[in-house]
Protein backbone atom coordinates (compact mmCIF):
# COMPACT_ATOMS: atom_id res chain seq x y z
CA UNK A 1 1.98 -23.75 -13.40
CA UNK A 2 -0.22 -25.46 -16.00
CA UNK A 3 -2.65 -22.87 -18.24
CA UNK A 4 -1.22 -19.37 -16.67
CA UNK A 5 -1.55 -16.94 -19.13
CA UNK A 6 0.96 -14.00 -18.73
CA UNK A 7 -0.34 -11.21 -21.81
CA UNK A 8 2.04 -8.56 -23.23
CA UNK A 9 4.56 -5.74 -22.03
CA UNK A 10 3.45 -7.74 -18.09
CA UNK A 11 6.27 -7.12 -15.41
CA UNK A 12 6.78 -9.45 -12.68
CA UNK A 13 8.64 -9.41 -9.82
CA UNK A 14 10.86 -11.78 -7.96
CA UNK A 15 9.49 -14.72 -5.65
CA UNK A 16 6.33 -14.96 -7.03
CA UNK A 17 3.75 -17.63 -6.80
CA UNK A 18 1.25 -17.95 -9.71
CA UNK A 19 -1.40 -20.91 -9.38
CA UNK A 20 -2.68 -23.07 -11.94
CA UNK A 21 -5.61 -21.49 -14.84
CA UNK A 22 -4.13 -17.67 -14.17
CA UNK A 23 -5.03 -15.46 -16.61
CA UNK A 24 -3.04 -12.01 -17.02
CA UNK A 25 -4.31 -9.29 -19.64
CA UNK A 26 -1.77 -6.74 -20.81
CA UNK A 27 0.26 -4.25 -18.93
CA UNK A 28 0.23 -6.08 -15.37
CA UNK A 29 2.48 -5.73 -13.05
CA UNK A 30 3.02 -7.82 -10.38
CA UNK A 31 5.47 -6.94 -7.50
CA UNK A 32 7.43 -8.92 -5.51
CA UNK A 33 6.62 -12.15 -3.20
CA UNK A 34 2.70 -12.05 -4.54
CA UNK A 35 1.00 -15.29 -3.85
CA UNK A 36 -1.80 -15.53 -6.74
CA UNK A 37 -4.19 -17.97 -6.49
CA UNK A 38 -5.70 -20.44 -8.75
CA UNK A 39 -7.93 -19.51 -11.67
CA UNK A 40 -7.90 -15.58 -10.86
CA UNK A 41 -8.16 -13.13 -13.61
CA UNK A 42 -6.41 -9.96 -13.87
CA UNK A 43 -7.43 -6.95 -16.12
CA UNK A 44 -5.32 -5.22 -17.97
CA UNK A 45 -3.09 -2.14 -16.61
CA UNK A 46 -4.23 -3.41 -13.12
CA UNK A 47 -0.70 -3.38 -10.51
CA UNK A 48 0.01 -6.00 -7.09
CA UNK A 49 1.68 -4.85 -4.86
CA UNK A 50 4.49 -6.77 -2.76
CA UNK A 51 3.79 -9.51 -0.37
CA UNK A 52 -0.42 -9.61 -1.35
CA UNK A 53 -2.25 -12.85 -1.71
CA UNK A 54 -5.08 -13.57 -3.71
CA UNK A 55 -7.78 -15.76 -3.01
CA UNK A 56 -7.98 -18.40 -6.20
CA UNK A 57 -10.95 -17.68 -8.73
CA UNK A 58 -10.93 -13.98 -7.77
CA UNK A 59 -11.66 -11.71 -10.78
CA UNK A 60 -9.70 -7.54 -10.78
CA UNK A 61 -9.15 -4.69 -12.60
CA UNK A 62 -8.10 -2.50 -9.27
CA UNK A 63 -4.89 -2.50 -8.01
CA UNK A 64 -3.80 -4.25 -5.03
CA UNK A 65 -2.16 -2.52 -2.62
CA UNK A 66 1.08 -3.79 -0.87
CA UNK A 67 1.08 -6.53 2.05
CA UNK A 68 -2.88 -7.50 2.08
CA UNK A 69 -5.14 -10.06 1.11
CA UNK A 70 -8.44 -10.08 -1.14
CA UNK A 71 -11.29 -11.98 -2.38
CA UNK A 72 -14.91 -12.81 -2.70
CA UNK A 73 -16.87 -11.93 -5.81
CA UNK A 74 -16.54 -8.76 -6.26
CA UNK A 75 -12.87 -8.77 -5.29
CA UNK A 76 -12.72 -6.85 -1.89
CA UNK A 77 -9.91 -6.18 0.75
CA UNK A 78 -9.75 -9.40 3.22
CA UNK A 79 -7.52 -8.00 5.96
CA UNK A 80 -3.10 -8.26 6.18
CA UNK A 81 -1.11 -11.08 5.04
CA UNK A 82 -0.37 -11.74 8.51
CA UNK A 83 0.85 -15.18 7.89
CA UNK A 84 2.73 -13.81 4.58
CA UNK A 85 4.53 -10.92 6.72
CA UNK A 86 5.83 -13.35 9.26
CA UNK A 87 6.83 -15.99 6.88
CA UNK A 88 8.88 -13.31 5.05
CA UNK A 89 10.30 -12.10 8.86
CA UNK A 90 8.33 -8.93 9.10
CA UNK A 91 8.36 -7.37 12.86
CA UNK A 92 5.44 -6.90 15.03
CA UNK A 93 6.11 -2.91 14.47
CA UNK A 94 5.99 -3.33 10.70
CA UNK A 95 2.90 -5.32 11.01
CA UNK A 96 1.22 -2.79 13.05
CA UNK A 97 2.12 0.01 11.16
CA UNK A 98 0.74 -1.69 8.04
CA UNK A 99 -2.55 -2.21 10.27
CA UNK A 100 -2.50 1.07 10.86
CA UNK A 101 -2.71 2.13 7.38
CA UNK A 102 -4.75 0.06 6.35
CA UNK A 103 -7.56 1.10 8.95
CA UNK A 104 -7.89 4.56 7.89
CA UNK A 105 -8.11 3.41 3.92
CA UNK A 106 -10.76 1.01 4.68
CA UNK A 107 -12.26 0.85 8.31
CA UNK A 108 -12.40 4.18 9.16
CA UNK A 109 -15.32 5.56 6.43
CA UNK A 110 -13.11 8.05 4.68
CA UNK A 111 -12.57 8.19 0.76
CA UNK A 112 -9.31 6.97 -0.33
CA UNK A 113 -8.13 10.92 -0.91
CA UNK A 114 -9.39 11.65 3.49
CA UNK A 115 -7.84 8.29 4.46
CA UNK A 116 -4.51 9.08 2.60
CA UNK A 117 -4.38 12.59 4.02
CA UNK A 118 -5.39 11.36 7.51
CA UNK A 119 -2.19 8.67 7.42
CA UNK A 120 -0.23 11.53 6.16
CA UNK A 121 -0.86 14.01 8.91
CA UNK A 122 -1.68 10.86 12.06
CA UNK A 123 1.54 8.61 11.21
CA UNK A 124 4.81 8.71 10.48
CA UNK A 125 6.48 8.18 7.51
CA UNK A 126 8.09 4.88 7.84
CA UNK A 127 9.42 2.85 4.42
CA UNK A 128 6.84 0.90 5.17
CA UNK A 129 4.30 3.79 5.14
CA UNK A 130 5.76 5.36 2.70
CA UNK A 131 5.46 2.22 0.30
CA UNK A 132 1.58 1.76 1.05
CA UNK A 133 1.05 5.26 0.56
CA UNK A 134 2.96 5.96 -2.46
CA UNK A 135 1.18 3.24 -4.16
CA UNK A 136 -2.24 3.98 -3.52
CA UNK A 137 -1.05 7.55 -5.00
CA UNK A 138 0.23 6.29 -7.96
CA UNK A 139 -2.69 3.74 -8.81
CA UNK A 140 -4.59 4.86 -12.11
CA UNK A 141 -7.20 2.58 -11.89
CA UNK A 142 -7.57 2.88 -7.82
CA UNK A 143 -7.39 0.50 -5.49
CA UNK A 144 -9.92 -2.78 -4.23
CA UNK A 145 -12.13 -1.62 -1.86
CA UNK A 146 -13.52 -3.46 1.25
């Protein structure tokens, strides 16, 4: 759309929805089916993960991990994509399992290094699991928080 800004060595993904007066430093990558809304910045090096939406005007330099929503000033975890996931035919497990994960990494009062060992141990490793989990891992410049 009109004014997006997409800076150098970026990496998109397929199905993606960019909004109008988006503004992308260097080094972001954005995965597949994320829904970013109007006017948000990005900082550089910062990752989306697949099937998140972002609120328009929201400003980040954390990553995003897959299947959520965030927003507010500063950026903050909003809850699941619910809407997103069952556009995209997602099942009621695979919704709940992503619920699950997402409780102990931001409901449940444990660092991001407790909550990813408590998943680990509590839950089974699922793709979908798996996905979240590896991601958060990855993340050099750790993830929003709620």
């Amino acid at each position: 759309m009109a004014y997006v800004h997409i800076g150098h060595d970026c990496v998109f993904g397929n199905n993606i929805i960019v909004s109008n007066a988006c503004q992308f430093a260097g080094e972001v990558e954005v995965n597949d089916f994320a829904v970013i809304g109007g006017g948000s910045l990005v900082h550089q090096f910062t990752r989306v993960g697949r099937y998140v939406m972002v609120q328009g005007g929201t400003r980040f330099g954390k990553d995003i991990p897959p299947y959520v929503m965030i927003g507010r000033e500063p950026a903050a975890f909003e809850g699941l994509n619910l809407i997103g996931l069952k556009r995209r035919g997602f099942t009621t497990a695979q919704i709940g399992e992503a619920q699950e994960v997402y409780k102990y990494l931001y409901q449940s009062g444990l660092n991001t290094t407790q909550a990813l060992e408590a998943i680990t141990a509590n839950m089974e490793r699922t793709e979908l699991v798996g996905e979240i989990v590896d991601f958060v891992k990855s993340s050099q410049r750790g993830i929003i928080r709620g």
